[in-house]
C-alpha atoms as a PDB file:
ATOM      1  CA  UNK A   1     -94.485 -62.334  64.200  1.00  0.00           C
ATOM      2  CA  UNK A   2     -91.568 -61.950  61.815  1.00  0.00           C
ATOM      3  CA  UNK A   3     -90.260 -58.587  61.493  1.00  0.00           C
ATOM      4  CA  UNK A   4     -90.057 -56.466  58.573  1.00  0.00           C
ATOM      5  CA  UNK A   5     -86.832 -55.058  56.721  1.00  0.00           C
ATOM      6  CA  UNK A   6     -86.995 -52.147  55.936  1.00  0.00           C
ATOM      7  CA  UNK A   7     -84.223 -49.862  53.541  1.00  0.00           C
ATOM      8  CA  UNK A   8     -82.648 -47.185  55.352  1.00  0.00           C
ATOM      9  CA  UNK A   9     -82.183 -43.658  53.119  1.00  0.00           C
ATOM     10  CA  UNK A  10     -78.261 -45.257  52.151  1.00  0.00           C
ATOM     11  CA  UNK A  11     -79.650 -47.991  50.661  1.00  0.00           C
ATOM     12  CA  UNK A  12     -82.258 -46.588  49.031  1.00  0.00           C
ATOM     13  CA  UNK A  13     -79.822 -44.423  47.590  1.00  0.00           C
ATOM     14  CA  UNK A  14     -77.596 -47.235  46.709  1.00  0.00           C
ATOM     15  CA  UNK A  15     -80.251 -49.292  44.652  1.00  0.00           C
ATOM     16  CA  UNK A  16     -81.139 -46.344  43.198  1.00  0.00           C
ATOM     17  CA  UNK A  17     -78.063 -44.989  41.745  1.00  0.00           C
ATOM     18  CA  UNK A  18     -77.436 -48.702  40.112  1.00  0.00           C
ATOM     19  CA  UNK A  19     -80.744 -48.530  38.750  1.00  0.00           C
ATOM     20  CA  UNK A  20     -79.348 -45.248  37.151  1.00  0.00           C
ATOM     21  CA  UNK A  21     -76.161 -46.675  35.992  1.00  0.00           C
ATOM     22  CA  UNK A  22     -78.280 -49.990  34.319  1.00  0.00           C
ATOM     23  CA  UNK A  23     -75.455 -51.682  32.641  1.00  0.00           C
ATOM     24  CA  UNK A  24     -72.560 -49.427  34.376  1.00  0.00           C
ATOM     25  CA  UNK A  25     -73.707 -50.072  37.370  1.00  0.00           C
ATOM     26  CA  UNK A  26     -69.749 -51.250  38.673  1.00  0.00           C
ATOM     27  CA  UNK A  27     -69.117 -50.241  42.300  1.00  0.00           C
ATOM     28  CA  UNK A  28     -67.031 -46.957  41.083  1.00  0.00           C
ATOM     29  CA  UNK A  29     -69.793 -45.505  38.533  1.00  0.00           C
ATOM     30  CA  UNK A  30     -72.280 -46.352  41.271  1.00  0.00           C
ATOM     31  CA  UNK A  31     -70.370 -44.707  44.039  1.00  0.00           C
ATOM     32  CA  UNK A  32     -69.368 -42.111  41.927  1.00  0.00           C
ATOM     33  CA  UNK A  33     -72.830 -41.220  40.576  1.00  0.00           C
ATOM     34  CA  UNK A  34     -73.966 -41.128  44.555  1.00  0.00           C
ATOM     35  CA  UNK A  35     -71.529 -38.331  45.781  1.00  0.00           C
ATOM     36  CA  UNK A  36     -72.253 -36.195  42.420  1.00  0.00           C
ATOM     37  CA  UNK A  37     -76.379 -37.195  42.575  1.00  0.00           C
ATOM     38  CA  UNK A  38     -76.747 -36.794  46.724  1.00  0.00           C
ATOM     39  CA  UNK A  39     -73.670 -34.157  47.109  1.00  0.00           C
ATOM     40  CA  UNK A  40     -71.739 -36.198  49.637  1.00  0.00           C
ATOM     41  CA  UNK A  41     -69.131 -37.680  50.505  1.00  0.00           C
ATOM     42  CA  UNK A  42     -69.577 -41.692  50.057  1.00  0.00           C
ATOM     43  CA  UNK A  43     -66.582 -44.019  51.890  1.00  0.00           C
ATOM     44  CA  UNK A  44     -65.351 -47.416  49.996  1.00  0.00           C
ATOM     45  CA  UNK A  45     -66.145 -48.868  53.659  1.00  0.00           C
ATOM     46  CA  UNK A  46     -69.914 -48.159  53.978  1.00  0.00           C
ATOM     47  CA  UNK A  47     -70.619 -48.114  50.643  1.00  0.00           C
ATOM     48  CA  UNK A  48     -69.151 -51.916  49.595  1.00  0.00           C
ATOM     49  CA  UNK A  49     -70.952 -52.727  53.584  1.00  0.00           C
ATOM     50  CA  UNK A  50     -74.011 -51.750  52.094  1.00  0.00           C
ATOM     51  CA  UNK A  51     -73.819 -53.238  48.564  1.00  0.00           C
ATOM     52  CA  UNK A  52     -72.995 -56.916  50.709  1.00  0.00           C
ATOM     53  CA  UNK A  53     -76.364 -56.304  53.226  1.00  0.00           C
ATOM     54  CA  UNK A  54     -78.223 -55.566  49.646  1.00  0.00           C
ATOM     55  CA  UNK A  55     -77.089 -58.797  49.021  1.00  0.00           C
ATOM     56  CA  UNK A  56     -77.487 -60.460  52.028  1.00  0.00           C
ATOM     57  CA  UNK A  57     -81.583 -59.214  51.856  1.00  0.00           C
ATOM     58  CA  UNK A  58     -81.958 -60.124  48.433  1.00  0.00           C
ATOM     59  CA  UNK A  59     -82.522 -56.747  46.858  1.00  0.00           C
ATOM     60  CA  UNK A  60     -79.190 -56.918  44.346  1.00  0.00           C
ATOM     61  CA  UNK A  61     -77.078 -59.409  42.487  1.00  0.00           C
ATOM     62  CA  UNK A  62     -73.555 -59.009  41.116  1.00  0.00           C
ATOM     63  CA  UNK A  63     -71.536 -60.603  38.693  1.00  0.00           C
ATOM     64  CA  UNK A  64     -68.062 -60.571  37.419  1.00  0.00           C
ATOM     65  CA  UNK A  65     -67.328 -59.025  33.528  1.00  0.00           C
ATOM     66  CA  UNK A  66     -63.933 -57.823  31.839  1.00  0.00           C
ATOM     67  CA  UNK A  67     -63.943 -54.177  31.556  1.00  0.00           C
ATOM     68  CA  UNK A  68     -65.143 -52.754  28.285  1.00  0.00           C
ATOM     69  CA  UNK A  69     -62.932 -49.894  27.072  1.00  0.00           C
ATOM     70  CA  UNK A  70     -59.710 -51.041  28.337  1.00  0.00           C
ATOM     71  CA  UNK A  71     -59.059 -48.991  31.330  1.00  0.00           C
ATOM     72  CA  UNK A  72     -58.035 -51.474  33.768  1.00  0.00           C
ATOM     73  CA  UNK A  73     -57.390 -55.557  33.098  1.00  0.00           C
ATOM     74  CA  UNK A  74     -59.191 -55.980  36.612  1.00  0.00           C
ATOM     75  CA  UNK A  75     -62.548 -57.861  36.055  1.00  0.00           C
ATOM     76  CA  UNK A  76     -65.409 -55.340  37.902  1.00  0.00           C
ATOM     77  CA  UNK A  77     -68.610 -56.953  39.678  1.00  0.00           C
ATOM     78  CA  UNK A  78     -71.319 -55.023  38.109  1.00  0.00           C
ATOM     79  CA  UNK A  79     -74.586 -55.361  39.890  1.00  0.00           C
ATOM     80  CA  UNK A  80     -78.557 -55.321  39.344  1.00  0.00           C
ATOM     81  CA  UNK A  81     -81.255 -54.747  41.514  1.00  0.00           C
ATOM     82  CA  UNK A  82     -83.500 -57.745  41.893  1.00  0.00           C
ATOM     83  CA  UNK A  83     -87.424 -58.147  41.552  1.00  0.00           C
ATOM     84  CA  UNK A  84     -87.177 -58.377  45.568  1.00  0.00           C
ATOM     85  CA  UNK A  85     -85.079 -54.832  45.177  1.00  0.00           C
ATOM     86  CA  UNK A  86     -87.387 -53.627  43.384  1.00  0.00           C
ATOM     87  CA  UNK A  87     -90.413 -54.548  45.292  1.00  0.00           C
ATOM     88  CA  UNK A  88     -88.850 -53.280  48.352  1.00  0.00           C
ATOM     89  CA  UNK A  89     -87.984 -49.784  46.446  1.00  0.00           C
ATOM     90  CA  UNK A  90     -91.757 -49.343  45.329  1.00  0.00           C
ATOM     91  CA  UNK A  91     -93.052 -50.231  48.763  1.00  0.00           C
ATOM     92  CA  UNK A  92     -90.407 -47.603  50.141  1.00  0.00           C
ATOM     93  CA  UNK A  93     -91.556 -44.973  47.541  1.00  0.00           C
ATOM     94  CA  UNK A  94     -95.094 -44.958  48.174  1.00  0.00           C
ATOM     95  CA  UNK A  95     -94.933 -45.040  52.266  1.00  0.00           C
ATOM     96  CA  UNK A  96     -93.099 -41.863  51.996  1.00  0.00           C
ATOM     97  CA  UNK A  97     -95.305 -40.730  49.576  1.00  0.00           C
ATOM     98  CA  UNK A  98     -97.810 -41.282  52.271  1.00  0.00           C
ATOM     99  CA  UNK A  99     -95.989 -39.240  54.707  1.00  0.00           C
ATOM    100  CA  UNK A 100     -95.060 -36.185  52.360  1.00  0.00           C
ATOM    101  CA  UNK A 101     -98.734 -35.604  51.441  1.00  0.00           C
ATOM    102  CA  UNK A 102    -100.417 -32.457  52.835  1.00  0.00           C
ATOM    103  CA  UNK A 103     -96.799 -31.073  53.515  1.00  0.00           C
ATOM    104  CA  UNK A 104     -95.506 -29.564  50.491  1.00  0.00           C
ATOM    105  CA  UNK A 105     -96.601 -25.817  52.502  1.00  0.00           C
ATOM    106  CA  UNK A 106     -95.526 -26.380  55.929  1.00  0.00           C
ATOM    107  CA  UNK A 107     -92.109 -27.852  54.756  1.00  0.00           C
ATOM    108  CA  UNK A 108     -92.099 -23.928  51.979  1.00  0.00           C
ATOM    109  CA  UNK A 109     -92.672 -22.223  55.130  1.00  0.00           C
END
């Protein structure tokens, strides 16, 4: 029986925020947009770790472009989340979905 991946809450977060960021989804508008949306702290370390297992499972994609408005003359990988990201995000969504329902007044209390 093969077992199933599952995203952990950081990687959830991370596919998210590039889905955010669509086309400036680079790894400093992502990262940036996560410690402003989830009001924490996000290190280079675990966040670029994360963005490679992404990879590594199939749920993003990156590629290499020039920057746009001039700021730097370092090309940026800019990623995407992929069908199989997005799959996995969906299925994520509606099991804890599953598990919120019938809380909303215990968790008020």
């Amino acid at each position: 029986m093969a077992t199933k991946s599952y995203l952990g809450e950081f990687e959830q977060m991370v596919l998210l925020a590039i889905l955010q960021r669509r086309s400036q989804a680079n790894g400093y508008e992502v990262r940036q947009g996560l410690e402003k949306d989830a009001d924490r702290v996000v290190s280079k370390g675990a966040f670029y770790t994360t963005l490679d297992r992404l990879e590594t499972k199939g749920y993003l994609t990156w590629e290499v472009r020039e920057p746009a408005d001039g700021r730097s003359n370092l090309p940026q990988r800019h990623f995407s989340v992929t069908p199989q990201g997005m799959e996995e995000l969906r299925r994520s969504r509606n099991t804890l979905l599953k598990l919120w329902d019938g809380l909303d007044g215990v968790l008020e209390a």
